[in-house]
C-alpha atoms as a PDB file:
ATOM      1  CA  UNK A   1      38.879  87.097  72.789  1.00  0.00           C
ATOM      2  CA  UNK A   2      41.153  84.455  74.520  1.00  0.00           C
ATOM      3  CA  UNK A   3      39.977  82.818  77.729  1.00  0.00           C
ATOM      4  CA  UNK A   4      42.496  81.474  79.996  1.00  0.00           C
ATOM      5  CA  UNK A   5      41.490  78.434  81.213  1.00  0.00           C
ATOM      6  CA  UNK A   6      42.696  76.260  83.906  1.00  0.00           C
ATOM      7  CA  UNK A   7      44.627  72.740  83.057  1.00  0.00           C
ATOM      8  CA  UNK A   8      43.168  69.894  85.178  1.00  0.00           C
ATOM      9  CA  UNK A   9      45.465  67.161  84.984  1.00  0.00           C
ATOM     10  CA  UNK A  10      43.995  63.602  85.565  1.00  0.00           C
ATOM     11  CA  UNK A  11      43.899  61.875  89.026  1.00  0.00           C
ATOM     12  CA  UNK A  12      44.210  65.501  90.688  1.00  0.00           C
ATOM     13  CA  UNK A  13      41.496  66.104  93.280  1.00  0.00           C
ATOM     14  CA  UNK A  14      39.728  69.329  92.305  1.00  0.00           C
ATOM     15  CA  UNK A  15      38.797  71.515  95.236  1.00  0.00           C
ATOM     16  CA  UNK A  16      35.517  73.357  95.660  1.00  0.00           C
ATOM     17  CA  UNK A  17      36.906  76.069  98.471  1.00  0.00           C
ATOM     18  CA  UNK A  18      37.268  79.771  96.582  1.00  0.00           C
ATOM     19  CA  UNK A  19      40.474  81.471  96.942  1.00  0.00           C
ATOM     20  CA  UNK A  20      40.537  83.393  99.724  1.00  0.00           C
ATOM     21  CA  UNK A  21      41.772  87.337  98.744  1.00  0.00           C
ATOM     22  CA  UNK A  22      43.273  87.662 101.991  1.00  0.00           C
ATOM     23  CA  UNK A  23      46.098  85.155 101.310  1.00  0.00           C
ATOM     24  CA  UNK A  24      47.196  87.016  98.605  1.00  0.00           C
ATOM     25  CA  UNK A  25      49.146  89.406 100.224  1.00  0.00           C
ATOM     26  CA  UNK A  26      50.534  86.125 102.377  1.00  0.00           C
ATOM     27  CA  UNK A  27      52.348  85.297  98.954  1.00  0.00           C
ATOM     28  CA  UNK A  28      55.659  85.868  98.530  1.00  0.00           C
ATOM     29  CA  UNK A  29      57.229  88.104  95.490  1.00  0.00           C
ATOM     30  CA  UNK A  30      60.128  85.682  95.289  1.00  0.00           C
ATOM     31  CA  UNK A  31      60.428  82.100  95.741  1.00  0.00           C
ATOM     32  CA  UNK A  32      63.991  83.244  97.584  1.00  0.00           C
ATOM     33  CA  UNK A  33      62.343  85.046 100.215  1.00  0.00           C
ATOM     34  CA  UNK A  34      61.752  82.670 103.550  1.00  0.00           C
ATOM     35  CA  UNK A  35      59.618  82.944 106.423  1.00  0.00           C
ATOM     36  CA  UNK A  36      62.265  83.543 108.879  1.00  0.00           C
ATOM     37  CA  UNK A  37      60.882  86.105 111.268  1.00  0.00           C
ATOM     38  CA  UNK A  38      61.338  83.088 114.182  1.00  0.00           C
ATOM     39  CA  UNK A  39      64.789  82.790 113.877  1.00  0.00           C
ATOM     40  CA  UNK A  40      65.296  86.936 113.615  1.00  0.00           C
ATOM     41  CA  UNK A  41      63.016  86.985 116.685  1.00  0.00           C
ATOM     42  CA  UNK A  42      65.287  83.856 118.587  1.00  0.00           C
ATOM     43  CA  UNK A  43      68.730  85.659 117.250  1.00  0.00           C
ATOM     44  CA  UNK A  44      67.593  89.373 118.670  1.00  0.00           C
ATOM     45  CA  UNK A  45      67.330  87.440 122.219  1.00  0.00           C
ATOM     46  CA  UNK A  46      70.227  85.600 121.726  1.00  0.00           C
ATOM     47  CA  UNK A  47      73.642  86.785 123.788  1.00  0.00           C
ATOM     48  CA  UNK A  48      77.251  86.860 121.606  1.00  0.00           C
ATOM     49  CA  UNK A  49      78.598  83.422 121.416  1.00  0.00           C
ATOM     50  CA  UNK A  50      78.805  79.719 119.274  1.00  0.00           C
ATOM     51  CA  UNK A  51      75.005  79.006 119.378  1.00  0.00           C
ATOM     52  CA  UNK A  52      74.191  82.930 118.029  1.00  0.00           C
ATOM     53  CA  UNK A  53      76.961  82.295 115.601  1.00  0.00           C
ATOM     54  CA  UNK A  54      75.287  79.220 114.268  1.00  0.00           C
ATOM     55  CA  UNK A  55      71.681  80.873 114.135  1.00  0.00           C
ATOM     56  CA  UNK A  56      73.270  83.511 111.864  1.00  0.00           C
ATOM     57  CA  UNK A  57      74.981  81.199 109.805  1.00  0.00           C
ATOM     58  CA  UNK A  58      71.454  78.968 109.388  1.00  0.00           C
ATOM     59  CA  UNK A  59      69.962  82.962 108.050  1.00  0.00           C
ATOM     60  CA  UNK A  60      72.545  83.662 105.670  1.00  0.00           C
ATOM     61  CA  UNK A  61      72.563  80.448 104.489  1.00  0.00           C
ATOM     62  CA  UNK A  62      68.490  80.713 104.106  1.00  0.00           C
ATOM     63  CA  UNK A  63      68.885  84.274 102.299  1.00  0.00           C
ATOM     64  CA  UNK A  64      72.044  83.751  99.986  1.00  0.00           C
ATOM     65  CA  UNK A  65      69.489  82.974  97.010  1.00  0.00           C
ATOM     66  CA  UNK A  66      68.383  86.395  97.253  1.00  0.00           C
ATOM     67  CA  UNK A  67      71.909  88.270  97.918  1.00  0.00           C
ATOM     68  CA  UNK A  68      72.743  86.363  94.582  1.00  0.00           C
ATOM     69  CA  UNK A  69      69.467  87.397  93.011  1.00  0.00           C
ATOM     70  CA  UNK A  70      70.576  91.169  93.785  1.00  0.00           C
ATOM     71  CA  UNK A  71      73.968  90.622  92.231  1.00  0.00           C
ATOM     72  CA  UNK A  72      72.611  89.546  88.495  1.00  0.00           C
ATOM     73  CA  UNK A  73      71.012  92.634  88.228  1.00  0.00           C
ATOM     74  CA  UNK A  74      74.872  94.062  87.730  1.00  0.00           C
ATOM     75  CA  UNK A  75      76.291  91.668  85.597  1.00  0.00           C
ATOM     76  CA  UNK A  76      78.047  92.973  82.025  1.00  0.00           C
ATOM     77  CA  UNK A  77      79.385  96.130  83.855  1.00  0.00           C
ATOM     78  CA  UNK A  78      82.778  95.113  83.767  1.00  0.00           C
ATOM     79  CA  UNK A  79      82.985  93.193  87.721  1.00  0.00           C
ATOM     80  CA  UNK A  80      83.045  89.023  87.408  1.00  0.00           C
ATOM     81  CA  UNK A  81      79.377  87.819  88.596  1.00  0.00           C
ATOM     82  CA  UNK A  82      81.574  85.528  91.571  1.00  0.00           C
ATOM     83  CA  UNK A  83      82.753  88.816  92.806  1.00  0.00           C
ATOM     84  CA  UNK A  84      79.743  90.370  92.313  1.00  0.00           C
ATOM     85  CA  UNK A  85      78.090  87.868  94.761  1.00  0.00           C
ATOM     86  CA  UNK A  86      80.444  88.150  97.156  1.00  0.00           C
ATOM     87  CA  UNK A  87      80.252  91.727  98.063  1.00  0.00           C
ATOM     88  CA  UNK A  88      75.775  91.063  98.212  1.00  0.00           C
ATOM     89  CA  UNK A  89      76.766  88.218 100.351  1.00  0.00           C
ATOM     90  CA  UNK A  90      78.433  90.704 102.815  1.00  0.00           C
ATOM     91  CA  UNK A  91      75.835  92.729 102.553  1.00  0.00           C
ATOM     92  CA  UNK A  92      73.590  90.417 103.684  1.00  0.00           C
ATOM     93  CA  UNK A  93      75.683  89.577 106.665  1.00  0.00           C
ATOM     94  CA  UNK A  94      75.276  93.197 107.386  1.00  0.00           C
ATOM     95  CA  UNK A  95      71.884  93.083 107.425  1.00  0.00           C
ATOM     96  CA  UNK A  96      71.085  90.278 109.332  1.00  0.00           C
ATOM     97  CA  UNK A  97      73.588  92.014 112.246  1.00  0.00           C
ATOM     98  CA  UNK A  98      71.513  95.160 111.627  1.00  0.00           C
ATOM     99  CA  UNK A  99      68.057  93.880 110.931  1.00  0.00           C
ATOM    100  CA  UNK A 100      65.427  94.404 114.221  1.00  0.00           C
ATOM    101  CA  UNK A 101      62.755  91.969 113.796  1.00  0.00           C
ATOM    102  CA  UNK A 102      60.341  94.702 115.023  1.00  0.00           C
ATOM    103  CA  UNK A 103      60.688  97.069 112.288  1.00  0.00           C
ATOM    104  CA  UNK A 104      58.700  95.009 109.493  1.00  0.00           C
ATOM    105  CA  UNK A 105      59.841  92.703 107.004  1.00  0.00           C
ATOM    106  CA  UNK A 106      63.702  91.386 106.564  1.00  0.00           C
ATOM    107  CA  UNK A 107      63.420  91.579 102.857  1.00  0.00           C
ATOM    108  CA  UNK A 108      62.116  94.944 102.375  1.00  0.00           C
ATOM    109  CA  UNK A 109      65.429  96.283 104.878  1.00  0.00           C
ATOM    110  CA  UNK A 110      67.669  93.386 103.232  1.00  0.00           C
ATOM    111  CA  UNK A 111      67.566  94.689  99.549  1.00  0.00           C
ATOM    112  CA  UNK A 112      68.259  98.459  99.671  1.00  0.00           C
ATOM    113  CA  UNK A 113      71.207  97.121 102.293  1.00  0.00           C
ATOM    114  CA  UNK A 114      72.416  94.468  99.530  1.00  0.00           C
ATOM    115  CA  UNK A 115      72.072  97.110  96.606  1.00  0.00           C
ATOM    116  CA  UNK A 116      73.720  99.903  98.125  1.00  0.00           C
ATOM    117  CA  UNK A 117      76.770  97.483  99.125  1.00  0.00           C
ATOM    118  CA  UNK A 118      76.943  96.350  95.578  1.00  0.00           C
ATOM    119  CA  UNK A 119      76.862 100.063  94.511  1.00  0.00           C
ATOM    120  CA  UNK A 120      79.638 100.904  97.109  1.00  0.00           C
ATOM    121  CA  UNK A 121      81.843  98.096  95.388  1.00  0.00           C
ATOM    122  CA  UNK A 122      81.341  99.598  91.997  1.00  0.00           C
ATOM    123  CA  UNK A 123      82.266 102.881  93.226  1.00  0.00           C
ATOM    124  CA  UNK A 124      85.105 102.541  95.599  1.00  0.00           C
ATOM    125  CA  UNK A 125      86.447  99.766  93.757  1.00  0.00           C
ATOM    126  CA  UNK A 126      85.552  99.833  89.832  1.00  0.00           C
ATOM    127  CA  UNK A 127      87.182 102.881  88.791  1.00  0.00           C
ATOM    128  CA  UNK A 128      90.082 102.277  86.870  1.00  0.00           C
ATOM    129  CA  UNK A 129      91.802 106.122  87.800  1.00  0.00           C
ATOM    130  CA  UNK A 130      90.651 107.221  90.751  1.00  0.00           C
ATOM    131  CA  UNK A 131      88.494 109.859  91.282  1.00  0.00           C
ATOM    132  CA  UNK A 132      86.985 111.937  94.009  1.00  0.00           C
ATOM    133  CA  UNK A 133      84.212 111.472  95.579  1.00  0.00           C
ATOM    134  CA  UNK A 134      82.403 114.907  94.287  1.00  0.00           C
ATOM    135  CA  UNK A 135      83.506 114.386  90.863  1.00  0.00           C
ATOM    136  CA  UNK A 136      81.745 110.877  90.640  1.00  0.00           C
ATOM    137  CA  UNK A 137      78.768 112.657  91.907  1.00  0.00           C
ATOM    138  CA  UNK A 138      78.928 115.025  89.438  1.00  0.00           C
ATOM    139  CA  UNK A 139      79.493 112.418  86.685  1.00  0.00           C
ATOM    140  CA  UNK A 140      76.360 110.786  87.911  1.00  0.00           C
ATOM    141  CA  UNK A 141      74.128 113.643  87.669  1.00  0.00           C
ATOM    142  CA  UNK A 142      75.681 115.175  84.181  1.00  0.00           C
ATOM    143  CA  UNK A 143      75.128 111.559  83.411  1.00  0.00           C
ATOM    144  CA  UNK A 144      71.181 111.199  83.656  1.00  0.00           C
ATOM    145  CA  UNK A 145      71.004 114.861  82.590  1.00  0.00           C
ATOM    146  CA  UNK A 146      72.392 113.804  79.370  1.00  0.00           C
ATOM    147  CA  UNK A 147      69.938 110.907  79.083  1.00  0.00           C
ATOM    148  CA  UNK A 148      67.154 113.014  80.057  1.00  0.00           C
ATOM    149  CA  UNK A 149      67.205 115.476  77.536  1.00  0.00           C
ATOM    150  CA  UNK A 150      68.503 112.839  74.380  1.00  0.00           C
ATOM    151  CA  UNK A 151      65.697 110.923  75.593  1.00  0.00           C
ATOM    152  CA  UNK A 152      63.454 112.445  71.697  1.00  0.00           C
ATOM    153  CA  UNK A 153      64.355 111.074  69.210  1.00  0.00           C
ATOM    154  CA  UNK A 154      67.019 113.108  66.719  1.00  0.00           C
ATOM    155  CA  UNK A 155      67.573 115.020  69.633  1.00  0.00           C
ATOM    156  CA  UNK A 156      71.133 116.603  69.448  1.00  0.00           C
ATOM    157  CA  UNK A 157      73.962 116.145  72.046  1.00  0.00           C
ATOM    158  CA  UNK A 158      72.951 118.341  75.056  1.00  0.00           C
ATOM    159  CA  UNK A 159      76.333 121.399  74.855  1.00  0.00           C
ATOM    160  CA  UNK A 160      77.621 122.504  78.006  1.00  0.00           C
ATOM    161  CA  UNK A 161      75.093 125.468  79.187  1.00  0.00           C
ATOM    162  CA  UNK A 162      72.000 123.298  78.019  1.00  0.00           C
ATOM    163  CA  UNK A 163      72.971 120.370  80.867  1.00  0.00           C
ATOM    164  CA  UNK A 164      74.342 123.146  83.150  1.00  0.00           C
ATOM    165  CA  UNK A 165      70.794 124.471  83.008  1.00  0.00           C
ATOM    166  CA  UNK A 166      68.712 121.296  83.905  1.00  0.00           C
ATOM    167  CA  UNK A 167      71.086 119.718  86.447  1.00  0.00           C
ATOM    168  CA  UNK A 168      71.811 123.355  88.080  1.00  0.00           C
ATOM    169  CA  UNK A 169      75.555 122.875  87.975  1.00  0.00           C
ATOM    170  CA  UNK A 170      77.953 125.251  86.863  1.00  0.00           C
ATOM    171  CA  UNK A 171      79.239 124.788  83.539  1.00  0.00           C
ATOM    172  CA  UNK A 172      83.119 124.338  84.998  1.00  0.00           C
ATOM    173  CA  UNK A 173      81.036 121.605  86.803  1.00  0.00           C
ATOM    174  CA  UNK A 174      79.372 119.796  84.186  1.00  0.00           C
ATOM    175  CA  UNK A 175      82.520 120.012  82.242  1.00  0.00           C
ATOM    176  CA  UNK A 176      84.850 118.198  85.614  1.00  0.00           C
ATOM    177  CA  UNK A 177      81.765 115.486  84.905  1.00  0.00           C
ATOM    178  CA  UNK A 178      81.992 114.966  81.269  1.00  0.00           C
ATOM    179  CA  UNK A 179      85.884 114.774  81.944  1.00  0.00           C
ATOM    180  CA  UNK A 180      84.774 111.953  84.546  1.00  0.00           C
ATOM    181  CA  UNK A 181      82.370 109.991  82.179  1.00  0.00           C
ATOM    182  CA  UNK A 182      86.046 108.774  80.646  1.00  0.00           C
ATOM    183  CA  UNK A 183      87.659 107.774  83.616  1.00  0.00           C
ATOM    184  CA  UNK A 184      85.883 104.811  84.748  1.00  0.00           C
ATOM    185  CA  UNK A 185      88.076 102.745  82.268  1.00  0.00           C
ATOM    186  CA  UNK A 186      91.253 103.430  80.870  1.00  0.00           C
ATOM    187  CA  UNK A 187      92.805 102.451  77.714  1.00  0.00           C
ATOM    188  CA  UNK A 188      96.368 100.427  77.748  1.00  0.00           C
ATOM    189  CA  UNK A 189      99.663 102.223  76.326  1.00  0.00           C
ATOM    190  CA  UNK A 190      99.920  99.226  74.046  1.00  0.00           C
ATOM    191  CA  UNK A 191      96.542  99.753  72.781  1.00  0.00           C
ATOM    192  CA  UNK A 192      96.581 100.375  68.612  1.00  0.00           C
ATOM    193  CA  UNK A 193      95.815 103.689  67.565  1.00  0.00           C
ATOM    194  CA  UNK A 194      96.065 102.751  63.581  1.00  0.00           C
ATOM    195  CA  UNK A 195      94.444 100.277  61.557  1.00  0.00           C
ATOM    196  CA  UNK A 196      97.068 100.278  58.915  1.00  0.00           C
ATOM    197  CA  UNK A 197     100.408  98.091  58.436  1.00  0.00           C
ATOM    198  CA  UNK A 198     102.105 101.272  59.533  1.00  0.00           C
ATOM    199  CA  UNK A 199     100.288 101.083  62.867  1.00  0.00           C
ATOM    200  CA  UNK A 200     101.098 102.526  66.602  1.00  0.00           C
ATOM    201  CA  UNK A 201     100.456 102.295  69.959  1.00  0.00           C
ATOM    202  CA  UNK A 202      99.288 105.107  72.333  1.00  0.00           C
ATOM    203  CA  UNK A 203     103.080 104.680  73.734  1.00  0.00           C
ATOM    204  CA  UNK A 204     104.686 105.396  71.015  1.00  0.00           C
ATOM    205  CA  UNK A 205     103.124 108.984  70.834  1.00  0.00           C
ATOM    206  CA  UNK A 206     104.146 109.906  74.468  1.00  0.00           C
ATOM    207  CA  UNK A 207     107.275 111.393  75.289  1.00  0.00           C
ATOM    208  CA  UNK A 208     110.509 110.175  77.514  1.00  0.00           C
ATOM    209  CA  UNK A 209     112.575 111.582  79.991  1.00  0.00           C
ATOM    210  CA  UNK A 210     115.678 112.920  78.580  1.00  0.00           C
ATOM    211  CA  UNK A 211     119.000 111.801  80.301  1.00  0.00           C
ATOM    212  CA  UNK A 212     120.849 114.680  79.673  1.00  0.00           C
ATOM    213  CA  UNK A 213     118.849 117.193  81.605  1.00  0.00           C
ATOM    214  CA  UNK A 214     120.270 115.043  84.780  1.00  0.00           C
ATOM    215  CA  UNK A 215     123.725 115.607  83.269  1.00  0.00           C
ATOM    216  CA  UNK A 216     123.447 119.563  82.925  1.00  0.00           C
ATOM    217  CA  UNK A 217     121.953 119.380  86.897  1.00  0.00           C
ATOM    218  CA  UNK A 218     124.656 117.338  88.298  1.00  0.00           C
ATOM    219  CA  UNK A 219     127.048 119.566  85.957  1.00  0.00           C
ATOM    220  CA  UNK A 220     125.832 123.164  87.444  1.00  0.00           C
ATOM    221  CA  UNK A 221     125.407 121.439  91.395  1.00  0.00           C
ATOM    222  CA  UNK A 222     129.430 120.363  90.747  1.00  0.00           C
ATOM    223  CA  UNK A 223     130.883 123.439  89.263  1.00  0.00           C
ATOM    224  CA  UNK A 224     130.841 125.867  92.247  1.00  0.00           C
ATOM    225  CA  UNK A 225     132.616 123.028  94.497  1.00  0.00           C
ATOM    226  CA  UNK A 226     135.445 122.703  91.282  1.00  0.00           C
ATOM    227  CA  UNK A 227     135.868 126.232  91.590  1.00  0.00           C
ATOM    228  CA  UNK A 228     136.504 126.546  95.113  1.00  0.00           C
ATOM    229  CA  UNK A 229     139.229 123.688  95.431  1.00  0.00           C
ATOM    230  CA  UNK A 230     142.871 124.979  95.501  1.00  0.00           C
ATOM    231  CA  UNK A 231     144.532 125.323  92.177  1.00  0.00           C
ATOM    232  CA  UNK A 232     146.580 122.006  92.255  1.00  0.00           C
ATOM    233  CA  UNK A 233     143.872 120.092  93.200  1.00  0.00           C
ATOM    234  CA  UNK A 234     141.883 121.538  90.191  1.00  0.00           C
ATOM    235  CA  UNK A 235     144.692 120.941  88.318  1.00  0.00           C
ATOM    236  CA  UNK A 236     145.026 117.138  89.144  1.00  0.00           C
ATOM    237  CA  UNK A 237     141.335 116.761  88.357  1.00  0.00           C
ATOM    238  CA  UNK A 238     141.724 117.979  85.052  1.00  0.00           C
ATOM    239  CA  UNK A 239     144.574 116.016  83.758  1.00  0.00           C
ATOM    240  CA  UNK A 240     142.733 112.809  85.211  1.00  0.00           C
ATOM    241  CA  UNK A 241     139.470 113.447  83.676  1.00  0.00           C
ATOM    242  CA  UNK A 242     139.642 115.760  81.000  1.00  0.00           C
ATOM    243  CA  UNK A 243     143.324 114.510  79.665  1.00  0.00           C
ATOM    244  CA  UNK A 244     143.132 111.015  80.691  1.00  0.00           C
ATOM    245  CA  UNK A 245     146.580 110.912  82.486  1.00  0.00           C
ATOM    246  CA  UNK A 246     147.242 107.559  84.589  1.00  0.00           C
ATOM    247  CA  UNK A 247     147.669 108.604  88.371  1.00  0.00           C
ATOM    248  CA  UNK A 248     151.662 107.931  87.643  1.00  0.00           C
ATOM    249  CA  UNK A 249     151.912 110.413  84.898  1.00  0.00           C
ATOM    250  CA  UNK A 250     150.220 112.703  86.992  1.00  0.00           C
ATOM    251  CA  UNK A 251     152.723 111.816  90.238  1.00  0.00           C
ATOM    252  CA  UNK A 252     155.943 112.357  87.907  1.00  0.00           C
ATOM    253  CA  UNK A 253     154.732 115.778  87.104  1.00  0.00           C
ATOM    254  CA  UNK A 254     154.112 117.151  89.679  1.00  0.00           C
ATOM    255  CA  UNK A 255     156.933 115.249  91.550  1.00  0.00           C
ATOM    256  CA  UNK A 256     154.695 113.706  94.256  1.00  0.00           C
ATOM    257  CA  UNK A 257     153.982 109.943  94.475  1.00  0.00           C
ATOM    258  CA  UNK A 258     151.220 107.792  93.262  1.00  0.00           C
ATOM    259  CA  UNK A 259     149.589 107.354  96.384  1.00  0.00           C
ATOM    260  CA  UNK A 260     149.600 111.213  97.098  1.00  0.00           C
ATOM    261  CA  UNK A 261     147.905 111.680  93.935  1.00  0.00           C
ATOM    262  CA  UNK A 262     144.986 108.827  94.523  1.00  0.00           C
ATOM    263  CA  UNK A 263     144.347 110.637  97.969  1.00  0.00           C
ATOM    264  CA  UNK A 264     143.886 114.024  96.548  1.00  0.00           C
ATOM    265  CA  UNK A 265     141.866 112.926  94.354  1.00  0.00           C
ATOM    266  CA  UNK A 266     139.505 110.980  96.447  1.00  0.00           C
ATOM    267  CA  UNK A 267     139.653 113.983  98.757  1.00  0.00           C
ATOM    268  CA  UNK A 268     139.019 116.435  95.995  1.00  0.00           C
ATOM    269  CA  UNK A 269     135.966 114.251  94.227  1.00  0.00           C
ATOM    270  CA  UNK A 270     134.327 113.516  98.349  1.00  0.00           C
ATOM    271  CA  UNK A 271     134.450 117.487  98.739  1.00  0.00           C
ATOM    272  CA  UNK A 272     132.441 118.406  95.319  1.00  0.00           C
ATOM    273  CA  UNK A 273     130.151 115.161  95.797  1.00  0.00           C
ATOM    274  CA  UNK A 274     129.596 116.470  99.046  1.00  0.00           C
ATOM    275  CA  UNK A 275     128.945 120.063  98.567  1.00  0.00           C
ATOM    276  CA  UNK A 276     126.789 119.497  95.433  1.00  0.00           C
ATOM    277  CA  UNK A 277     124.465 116.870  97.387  1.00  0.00           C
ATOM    278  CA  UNK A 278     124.461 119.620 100.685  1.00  0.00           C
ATOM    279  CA  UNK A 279     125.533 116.834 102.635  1.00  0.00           C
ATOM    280  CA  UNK A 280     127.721 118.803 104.694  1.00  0.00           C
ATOM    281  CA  UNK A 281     124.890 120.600 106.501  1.00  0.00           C
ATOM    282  CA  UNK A 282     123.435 117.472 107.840  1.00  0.00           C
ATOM    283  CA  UNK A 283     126.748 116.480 110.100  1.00  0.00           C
ATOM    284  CA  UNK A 284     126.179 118.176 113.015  1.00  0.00           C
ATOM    285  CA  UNK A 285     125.629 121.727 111.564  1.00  0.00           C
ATOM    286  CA  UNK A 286     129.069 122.175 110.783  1.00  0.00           C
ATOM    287  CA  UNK A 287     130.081 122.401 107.071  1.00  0.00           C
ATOM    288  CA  UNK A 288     132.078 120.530 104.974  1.00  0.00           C
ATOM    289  CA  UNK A 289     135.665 120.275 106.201  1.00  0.00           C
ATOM    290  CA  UNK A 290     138.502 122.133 103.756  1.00  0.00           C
ATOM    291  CA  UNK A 291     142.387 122.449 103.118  1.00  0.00           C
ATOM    292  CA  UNK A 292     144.561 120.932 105.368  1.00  0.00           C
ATOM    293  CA  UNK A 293     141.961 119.938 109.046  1.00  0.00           C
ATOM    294  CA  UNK A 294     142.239 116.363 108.900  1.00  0.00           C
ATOM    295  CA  UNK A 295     145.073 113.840 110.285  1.00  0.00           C
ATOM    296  CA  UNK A 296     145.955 112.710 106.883  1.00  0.00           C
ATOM    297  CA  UNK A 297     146.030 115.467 105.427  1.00  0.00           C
ATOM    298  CA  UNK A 298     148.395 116.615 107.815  1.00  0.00           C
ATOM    299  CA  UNK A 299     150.598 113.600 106.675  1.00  0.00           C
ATOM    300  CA  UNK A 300     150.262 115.002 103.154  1.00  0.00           C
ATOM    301  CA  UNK A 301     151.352 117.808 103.741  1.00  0.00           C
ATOM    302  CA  UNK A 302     154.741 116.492 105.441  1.00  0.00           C
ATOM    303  CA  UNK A 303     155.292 114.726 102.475  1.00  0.00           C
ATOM    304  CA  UNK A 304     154.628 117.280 100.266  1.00  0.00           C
ATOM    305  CA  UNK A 305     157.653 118.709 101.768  1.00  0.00           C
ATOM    306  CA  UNK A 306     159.712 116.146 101.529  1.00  0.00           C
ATOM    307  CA  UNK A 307     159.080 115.947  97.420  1.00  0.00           C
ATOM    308  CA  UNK A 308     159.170 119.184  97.082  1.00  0.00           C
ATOM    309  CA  UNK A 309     162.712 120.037  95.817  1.00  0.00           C
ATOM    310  CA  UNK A 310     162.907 117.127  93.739  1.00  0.00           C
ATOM    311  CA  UNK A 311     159.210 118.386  92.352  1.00  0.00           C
ATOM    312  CA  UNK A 312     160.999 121.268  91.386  1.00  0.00           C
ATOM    313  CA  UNK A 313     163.451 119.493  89.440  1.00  0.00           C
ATOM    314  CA  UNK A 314     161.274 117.415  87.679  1.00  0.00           C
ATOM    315  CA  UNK A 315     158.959 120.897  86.353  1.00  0.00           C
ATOM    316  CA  UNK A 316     162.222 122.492  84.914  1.00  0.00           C
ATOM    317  CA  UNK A 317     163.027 119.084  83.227  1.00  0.00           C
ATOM    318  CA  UNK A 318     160.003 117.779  82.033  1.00  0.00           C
ATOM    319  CA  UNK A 319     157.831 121.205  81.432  1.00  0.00           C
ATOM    320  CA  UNK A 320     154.692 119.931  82.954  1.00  0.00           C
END
């Protein structure tokens, strides 16, 4: 049977008073836990202003041992221990501003205050996708239900209905927290998904936008504005675009100048651009404007005239 006994070292007096029982409870759990009920009891009577400021400061300053003490219980769960001891520091500034001296001790209302702000940072904070509130509660409970019942060994993974049953969730529910158990961290598109030389990364198995679907839109929104511009505007288009005729060729066919042909074509492209983008309901309510209602279009008409019998000359000589 071992005895513990006591180590006397030399030179120190020995004394003969017993140990009184009473004192024990007088002992402090943690050698970061002060006596400072006299400055909560000085700071509760103190008004806002530089000397309550101070007072708090000397507190905090007296309790940050502890705060820190709280913090290393969470370290290795993905958060940096510095920023872990930040958020229990502002927890403990929260409950020094909350703490009333005649409730009891500071350290028994400090540490659930510390713990649950350190919890709060991990939850608001931590997750990598975010989640909703309900789900996380639900991943917590299908969580612990899970560790419950593997707790035997060669136990089997709990299914579906069997955690359903002991946490009293639905099963649609214990499935949204299973779903949740993988969504605390996510894994990087570059991440390899093969070991081989031959290997890939999760974003080479994910899909891409295809261009051309933007094409057929902007194809479909343009065609009813091609098909309701007069004919020789139509036709100018076409021989631009489709036959890649020079504005001149085009002006020599149809026995107008160059100029005339730029403008109707500017005025012909603003028309479909506007009509496919149903820009001309947003001036003013009044739609897009057609034909022959502007000023210089007026002018283009006049000179439209003017060409006209030597346009007609030109189509019987040159067949276009």
């Amino acid at each position: 049977m071992l005895i513990e006994t006591p180590t006397i070292r030399p030179g120190t007096p020995q004394s003969a008073e017993p140990v009184d029982p009473s004192n024990a409870s007088a002992r402090r759990r943690h050698d970061d836990a002060p006596d400072t009920m006299a400055l909560f009891g000085r700071l509760a009577g103190l008004p806002e202003g530089p000397e309550r400021d101070a007072l708090r400061d000397e507190l905090v300053t007296a309790w940050l041992p502890m705060a820190h003490r709280i913090a290393g219980r969470f370290r290795d769960r993905g958060e940096s221990i510095e920023d872990l001891r930040q958020v229990a520091a502002l927890g403990l500034v929260k409950a020094i501003d909350r703490f009333d001296p005649e409730r009891g001790a500071f350290e028994s209302y400090a540490v659930p205050t510390i713990t649950g702000e350190v919890k709060r940072h991990f939850r608001d904070r931590m997750w990598a996708l975010r989640v909703p509130r309900r789900v996380q509660e639900l991943r917590n409970k299908v969580r612990v239900a899970r560790r419950e019942l593997a707790q035997s060994p060669g136990s089997p993974e709990p299914s579906v209905a069997a955690l359903a049953a002991h946490t009293g969730l639905t099963e649609d529910e214990v499935a949204a927290g299973m779903e949740a158990l993988e969504s605390f961290s996510t894994l990087s598109l570059d991440a390899e998904l093969s070991a081989g030389d031959d290997g890939y990364s999760l974003a080479d198995t994910l899909g891409a936008a295809d261009a051309s679907y933007d094409t057929v839109i902007d194809r479909e929104s343009a065609k009813e504005g091609l098909r309701r511009l007069p004919e020789r505007e139509r036709a100018i288009l076409y021989m631009r675009f489709f036959e890649d005729m020079t504005q001149s060729r085009i002006a020599d066919c149809l026995g107008i100048s160059q100029m005339h042909v730029s403008r109707l074509i500017s005025r012909s492209c603003a028309r479909v651009r506007d009509e496919a983008l149903g820009e001309h309901t947003a001036r003013s309510g009044q739609p897009a404007r057609t034909g022959w209602a502007d000023g210089t279009a007026g002018r283009t008409k006049r000179e439209h005239r003017k060409h006209r019998a030597h346009r007609e000359h030109r189509e019987g000589r040159d067949g276009c």
